[in-house]
C-alpha atoms as a PDB file:
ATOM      1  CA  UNK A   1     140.580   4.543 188.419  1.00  0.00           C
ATOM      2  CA  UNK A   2     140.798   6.412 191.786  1.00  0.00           C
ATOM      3  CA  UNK A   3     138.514   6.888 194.271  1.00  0.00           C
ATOM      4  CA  UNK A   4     139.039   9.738 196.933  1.00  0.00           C
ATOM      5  CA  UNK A   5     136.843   9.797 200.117  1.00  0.00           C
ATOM      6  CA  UNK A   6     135.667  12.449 202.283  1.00  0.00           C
ATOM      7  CA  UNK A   7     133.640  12.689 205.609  1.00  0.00           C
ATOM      8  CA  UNK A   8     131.928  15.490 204.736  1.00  0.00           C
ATOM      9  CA  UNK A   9     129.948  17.011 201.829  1.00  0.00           C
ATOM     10  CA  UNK A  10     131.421  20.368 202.074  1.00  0.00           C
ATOM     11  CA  UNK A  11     135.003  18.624 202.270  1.00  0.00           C
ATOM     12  CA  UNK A  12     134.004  16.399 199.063  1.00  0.00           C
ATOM     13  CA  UNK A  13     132.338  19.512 197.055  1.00  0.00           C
ATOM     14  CA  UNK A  14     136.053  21.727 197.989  1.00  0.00           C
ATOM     15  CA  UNK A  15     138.155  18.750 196.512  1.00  0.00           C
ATOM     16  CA  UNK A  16     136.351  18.436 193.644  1.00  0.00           C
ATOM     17  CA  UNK A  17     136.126  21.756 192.634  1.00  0.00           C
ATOM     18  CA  UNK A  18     140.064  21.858 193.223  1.00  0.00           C
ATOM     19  CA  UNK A  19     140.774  19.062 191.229  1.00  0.00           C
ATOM     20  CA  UNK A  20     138.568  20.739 188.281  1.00  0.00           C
ATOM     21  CA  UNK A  21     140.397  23.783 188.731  1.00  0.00           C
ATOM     22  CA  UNK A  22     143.307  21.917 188.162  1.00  0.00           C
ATOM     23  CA  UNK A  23     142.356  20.097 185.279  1.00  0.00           C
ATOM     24  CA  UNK A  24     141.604  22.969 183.739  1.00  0.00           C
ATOM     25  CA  UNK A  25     144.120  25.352 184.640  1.00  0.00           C
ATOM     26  CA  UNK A  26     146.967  24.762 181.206  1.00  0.00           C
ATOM     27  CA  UNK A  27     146.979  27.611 179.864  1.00  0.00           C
ATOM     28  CA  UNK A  28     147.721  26.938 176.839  1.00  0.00           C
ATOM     29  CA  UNK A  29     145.255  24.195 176.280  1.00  0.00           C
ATOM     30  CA  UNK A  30     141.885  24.463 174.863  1.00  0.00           C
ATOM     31  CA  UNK A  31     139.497  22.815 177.130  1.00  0.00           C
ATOM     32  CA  UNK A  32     135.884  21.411 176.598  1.00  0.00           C
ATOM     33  CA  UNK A  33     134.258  21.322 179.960  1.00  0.00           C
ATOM     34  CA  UNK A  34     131.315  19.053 179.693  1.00  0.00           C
ATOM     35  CA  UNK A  35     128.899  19.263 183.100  1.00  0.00           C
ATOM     36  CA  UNK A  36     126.507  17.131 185.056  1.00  0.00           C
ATOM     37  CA  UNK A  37     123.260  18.441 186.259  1.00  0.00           C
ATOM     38  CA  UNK A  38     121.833  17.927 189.414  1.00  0.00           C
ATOM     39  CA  UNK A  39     123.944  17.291 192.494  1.00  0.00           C
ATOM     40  CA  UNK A  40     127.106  18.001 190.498  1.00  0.00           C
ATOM     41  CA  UNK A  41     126.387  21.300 190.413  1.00  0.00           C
ATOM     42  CA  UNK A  42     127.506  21.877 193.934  1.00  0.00           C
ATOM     43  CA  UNK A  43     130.750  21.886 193.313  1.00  0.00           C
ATOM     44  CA  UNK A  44     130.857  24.423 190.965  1.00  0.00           C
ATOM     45  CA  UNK A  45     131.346  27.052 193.479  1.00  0.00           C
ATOM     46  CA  UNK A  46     134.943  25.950 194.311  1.00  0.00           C
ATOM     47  CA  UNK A  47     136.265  26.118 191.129  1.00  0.00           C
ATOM     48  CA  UNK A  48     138.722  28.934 191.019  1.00  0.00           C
ATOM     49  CA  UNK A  49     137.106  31.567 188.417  1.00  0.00           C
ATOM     50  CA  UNK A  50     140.853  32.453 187.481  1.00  0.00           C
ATOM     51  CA  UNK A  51     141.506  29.455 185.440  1.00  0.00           C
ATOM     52  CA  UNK A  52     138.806  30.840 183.488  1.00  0.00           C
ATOM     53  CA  UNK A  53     138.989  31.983 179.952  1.00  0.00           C
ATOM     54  CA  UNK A  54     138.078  32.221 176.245  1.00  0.00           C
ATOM     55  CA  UNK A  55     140.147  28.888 175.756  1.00  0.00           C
ATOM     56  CA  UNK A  56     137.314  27.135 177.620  1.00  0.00           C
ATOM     57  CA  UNK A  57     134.235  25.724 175.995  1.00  0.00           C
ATOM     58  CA  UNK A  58     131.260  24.552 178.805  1.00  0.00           C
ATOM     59  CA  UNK A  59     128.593  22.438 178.152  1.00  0.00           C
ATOM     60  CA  UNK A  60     126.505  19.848 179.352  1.00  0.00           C
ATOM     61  CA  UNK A  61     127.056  16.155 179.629  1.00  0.00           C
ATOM     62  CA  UNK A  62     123.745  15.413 178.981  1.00  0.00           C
ATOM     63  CA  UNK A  63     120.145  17.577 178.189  1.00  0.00           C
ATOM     64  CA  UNK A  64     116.102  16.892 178.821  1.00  0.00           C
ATOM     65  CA  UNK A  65     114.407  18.138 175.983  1.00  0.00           C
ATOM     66  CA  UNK A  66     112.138  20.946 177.322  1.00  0.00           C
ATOM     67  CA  UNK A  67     111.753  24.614 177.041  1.00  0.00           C
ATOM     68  CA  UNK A  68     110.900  25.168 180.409  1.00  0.00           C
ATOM     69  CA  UNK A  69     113.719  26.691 182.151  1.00  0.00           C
ATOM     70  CA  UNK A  70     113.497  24.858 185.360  1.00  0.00           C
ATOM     71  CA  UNK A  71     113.961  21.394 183.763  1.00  0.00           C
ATOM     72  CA  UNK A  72     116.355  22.537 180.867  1.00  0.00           C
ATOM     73  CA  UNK A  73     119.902  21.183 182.643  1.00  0.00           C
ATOM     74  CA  UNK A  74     121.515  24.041 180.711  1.00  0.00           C
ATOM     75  CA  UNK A  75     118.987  26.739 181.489  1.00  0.00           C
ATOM     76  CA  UNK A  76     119.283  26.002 185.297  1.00  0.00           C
ATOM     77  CA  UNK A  77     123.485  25.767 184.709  1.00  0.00           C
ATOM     78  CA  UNK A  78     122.589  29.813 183.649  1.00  0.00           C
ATOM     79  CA  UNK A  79     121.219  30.546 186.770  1.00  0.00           C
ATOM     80  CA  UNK A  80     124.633  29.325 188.908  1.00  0.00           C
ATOM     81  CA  UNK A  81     127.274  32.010 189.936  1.00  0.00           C
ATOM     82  CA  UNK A  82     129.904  29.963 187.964  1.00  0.00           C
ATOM     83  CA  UNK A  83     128.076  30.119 184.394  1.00  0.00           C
ATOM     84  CA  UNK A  84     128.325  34.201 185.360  1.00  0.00           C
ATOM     85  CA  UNK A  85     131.727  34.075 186.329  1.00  0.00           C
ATOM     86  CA  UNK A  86     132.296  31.911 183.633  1.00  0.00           C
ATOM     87  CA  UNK A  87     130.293  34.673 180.927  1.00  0.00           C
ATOM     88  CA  UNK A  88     132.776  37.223 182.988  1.00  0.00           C
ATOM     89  CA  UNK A  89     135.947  35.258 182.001  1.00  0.00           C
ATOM     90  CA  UNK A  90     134.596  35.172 178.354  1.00  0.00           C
ATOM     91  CA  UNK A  91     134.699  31.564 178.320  1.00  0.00           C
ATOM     92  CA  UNK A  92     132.362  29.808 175.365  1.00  0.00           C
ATOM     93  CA  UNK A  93     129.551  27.637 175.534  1.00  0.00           C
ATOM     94  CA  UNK A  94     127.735  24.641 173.846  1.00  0.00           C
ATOM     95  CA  UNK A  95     123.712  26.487 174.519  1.00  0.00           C
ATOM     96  CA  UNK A  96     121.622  22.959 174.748  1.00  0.00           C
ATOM     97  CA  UNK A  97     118.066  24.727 175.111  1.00  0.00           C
ATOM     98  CA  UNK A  98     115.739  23.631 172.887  1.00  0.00           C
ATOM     99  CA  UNK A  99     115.241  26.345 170.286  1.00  0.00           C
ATOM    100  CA  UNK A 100     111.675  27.583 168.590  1.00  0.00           C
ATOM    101  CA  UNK A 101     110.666  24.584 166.151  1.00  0.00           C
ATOM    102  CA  UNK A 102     113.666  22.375 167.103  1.00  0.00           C
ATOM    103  CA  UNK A 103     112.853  18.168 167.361  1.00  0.00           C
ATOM    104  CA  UNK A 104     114.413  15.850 169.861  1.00  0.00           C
ATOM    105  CA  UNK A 105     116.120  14.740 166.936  1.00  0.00           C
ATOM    106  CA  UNK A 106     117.328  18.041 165.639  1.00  0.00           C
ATOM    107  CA  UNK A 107     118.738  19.171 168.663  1.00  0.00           C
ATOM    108  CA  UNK A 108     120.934  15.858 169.055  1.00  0.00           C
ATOM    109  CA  UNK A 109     122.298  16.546 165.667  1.00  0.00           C
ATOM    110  CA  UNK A 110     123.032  20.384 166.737  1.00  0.00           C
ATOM    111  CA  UNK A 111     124.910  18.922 170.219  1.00  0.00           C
ATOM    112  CA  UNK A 112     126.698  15.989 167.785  1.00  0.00           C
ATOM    113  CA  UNK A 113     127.740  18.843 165.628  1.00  0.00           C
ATOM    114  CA  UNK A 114     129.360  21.145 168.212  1.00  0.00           C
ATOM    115  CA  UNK A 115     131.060  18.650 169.899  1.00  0.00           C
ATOM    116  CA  UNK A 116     132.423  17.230 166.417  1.00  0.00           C
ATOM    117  CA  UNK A 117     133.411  20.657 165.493  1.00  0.00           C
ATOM    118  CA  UNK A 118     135.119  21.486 168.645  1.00  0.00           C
ATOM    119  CA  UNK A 119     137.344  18.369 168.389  1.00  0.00           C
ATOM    120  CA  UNK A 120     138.344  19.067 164.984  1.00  0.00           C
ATOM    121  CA  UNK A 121     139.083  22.616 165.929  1.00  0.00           C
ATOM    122  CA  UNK A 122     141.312  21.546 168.982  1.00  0.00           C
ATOM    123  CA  UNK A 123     142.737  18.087 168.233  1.00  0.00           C
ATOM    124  CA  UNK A 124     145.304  18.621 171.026  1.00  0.00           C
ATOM    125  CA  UNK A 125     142.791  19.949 173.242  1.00  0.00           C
ATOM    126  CA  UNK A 126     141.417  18.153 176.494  1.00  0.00           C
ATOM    127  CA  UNK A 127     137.840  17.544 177.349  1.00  0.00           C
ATOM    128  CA  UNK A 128     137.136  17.062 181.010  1.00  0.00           C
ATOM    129  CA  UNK A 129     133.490  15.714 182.460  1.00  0.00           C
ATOM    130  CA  UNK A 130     131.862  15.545 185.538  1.00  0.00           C
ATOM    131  CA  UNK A 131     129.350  13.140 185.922  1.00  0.00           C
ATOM    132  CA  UNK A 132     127.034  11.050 188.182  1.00  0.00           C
ATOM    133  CA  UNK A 133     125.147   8.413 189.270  1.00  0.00           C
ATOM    134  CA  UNK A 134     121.389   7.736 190.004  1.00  0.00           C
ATOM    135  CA  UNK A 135     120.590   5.269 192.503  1.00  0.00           C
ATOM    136  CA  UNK A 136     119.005   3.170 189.595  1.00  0.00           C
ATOM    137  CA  UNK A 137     122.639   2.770 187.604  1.00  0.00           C
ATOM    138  CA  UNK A 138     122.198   5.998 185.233  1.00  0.00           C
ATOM    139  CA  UNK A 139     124.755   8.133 184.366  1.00  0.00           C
ATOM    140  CA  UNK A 140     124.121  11.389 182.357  1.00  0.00           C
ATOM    141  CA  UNK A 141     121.181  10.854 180.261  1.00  0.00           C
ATOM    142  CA  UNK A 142     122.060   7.166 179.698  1.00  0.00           C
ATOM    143  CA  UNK A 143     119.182   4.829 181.446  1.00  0.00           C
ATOM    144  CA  UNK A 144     119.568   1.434 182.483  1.00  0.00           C
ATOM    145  CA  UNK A 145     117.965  -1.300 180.117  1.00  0.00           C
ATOM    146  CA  UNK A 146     118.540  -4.277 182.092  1.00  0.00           C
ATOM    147  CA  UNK A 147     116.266  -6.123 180.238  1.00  0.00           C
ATOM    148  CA  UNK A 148     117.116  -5.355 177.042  1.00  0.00           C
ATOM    149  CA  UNK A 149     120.876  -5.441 176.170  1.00  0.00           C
ATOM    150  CA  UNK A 150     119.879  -5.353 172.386  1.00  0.00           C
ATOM    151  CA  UNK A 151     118.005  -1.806 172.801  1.00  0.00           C
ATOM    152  CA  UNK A 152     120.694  -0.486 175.300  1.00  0.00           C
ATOM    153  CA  UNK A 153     123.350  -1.469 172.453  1.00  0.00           C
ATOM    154  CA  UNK A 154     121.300   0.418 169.326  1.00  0.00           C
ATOM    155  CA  UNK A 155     120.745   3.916 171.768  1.00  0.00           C
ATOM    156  CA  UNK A 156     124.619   4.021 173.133  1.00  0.00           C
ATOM    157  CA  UNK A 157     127.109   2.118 171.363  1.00  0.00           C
ATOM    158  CA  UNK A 158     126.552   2.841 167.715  1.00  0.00           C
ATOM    159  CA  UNK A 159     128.854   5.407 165.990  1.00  0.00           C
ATOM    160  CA  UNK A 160     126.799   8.328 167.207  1.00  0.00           C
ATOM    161  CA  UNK A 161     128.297  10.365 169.825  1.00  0.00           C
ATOM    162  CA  UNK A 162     124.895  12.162 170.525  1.00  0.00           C
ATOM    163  CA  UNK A 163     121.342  10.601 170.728  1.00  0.00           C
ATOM    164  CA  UNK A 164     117.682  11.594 171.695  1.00  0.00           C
ATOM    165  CA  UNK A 165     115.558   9.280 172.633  1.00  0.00           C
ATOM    166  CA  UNK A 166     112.263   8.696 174.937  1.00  0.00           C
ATOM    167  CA  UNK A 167     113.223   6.821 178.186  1.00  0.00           C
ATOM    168  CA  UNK A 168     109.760   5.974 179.263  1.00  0.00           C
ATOM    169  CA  UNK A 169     108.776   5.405 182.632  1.00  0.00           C
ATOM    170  CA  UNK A 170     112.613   5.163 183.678  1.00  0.00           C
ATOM    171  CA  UNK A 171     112.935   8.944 184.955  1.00  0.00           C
ATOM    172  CA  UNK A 172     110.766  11.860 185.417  1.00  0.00           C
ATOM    173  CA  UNK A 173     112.119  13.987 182.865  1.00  0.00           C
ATOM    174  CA  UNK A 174     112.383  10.534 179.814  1.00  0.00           C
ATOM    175  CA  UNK A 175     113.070  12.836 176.798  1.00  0.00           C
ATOM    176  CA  UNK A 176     116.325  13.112 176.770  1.00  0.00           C
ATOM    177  CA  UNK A 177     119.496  14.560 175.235  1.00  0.00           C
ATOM    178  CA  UNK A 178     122.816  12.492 175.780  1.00  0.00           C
ATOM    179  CA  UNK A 179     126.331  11.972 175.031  1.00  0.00           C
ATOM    180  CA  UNK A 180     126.711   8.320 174.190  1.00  0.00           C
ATOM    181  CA  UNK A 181     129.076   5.473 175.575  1.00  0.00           C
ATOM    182  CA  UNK A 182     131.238   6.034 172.061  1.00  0.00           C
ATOM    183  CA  UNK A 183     131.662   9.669 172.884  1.00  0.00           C
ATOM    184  CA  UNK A 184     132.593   8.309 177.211  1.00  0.00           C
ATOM    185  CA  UNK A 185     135.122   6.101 175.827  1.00  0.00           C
ATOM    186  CA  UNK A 186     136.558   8.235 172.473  1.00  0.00           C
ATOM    187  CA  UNK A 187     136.527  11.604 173.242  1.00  0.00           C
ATOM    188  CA  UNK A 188     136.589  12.523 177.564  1.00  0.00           C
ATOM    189  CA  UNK A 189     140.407  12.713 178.482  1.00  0.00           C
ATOM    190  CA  UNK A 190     139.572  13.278 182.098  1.00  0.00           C
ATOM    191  CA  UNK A 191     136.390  12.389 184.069  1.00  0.00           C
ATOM    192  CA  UNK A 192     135.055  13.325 187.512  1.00  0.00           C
ATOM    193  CA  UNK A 193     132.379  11.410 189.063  1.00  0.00           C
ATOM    194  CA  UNK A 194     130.836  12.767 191.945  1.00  0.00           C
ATOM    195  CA  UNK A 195     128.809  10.423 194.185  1.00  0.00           C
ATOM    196  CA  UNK A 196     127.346  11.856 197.374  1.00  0.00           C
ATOM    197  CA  UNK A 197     125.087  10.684 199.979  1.00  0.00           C
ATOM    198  CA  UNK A 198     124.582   7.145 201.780  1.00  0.00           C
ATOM    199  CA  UNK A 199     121.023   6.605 199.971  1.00  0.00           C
ATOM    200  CA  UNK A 200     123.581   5.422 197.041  1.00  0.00           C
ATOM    201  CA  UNK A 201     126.092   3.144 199.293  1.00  0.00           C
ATOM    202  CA  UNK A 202     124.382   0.033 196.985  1.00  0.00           C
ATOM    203  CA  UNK A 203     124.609   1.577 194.210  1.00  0.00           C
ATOM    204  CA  UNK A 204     128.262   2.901 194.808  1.00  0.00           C
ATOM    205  CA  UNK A 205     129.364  -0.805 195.862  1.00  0.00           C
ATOM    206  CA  UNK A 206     127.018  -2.397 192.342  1.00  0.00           C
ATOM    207  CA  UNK A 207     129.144   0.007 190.866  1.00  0.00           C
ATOM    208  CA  UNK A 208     132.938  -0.923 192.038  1.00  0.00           C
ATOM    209  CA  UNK A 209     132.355  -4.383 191.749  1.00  0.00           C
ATOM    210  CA  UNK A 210     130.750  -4.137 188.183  1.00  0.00           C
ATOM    211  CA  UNK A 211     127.249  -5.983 189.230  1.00  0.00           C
ATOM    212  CA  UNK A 212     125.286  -5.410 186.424  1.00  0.00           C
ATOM    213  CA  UNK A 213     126.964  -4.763 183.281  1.00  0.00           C
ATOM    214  CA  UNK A 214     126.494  -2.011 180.890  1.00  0.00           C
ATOM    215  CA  UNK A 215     122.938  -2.101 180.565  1.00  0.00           C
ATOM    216  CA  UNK A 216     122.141  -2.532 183.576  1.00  0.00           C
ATOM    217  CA  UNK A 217     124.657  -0.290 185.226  1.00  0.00           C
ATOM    218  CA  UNK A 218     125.271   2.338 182.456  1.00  0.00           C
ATOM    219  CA  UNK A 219     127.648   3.925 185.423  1.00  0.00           C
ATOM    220  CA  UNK A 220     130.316   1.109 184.927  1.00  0.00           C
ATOM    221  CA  UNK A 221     130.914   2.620 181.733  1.00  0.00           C
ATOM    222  CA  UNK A 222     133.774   4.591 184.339  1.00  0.00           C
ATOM    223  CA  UNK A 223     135.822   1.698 184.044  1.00  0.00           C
ATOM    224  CA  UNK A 224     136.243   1.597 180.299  1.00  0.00           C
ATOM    225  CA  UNK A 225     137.033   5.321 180.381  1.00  0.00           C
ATOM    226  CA  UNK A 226     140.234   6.717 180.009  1.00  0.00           C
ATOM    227  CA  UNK A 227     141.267   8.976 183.146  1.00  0.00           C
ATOM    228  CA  UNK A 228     138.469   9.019 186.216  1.00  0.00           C
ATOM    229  CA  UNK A 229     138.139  10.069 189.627  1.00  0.00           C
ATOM    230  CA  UNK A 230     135.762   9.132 191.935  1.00  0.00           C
ATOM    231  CA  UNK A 231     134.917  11.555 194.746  1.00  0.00           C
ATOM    232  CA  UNK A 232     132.692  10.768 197.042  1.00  0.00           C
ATOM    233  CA  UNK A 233     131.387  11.441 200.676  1.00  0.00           C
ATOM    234  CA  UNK A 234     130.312   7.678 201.081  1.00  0.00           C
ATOM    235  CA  UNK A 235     132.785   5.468 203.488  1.00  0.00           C
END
């Protein structure tokens, strides 16, 4: 694992959108390009759009289970320039909105299916992920259970690679769509993790010195990943 620091946000979004754009950039490799909502989403912007094309599958790392566009993670993906440049370059997409009639539990199956079929499609293709961390541990939609190992264990670390569930009162969207730890460990060649902003120094240092464990730090699950980067803005 690496960790790359920058004194400045706009420094640390430029990076990381080079170093995506260079992941991504083999021409003749299929990619899957799994994203992270939120604060991720800056960097987006600085990937080059001429890597771009109908080799690349994007999707999203992980998915709240509402039809309301402004909470969907994929809905407000379609409203970045990159998804349009992206539509442009005829890239492909895994669509994670909640269709008419669809269960929490259907559309975990759907999201299993199309990353299943993807892999079997492309077994010498590369999948490549961005992700982050929440200043209580979480990473994607995987929620710390600090308490209970057992119930942390049956969500993420079956066979599944994809899981709904209801998160409670641990975030204010709980319903929740999410690749598992399997999936983190089996299937992401390369992973970014973007960390930004000194509210998440403790967090950040929880998270290099593995304080926690799994269930309580779900982020840790970095350093049982294959290939990831850490970019962040915090010194």
């Amino acid at each position: 694992m690496e960790i790359k620091k920058f004194k400045e946000k706009p420094e640390l979004d430029r990076a990381a959108g080079a170093y995506i754009t260079e992941l991504v950039s083999e021409k003749e490799i299929p990619i899957l390009l799994l994203l992270s909502g939120g604060s991720a989403f800056s960097i987006l912007e600085f990937i080059d759009e001429t890597c771009l094309g109908n080799r690349i599958t994007i999707g999203m790392l992980d998915e709240r289970y509402s039809k309301d566009p402004d909470i969907s993670n994929f809905s407000q993906f379609q409203e970045t320039l990159f998804y349009k440049k992206a539509v442009s370059a005829e890239c492909r997409f895994i669509d994670t909105k909640v269709v008419h009639n669809e269960s929490l539990e259907d559309l975990a199956n759907r999201f299993e299916r199309e990353l299943k079929s993807w892999k079997n499609s492309n077994p010498d293709g590369k999948v490549i992920a961005t992700m982050g961390i929440g200043s209580d541990g979480h990473t994607g939609g995987i929620m710390p259970f600090a308490q209970d190992s057992t119930e942390f264990s049956h969500f993420f670390e079956e066979v599944k690679w994809v899981i709904g569930y209801d998160a409670g009162s641990k975030n204010q969207y709980p319903v929740r769509i999410t690749v598992t730890n399997v999936f983190l460990r089996q299937a992401i060649d390369y992973a970014l993790m973007y960390i930004s902003g000194e509210n998440k120094k403790e967090i950040f240092d929880k998270l290099l010195n593995k304080n926690g464990g799994l269930s309580g730090l779900p982020a840790s699950i970095i350093h049982e990943m294959k290939d990831v980067k850490i970019f962040t803005d915090i010194q």
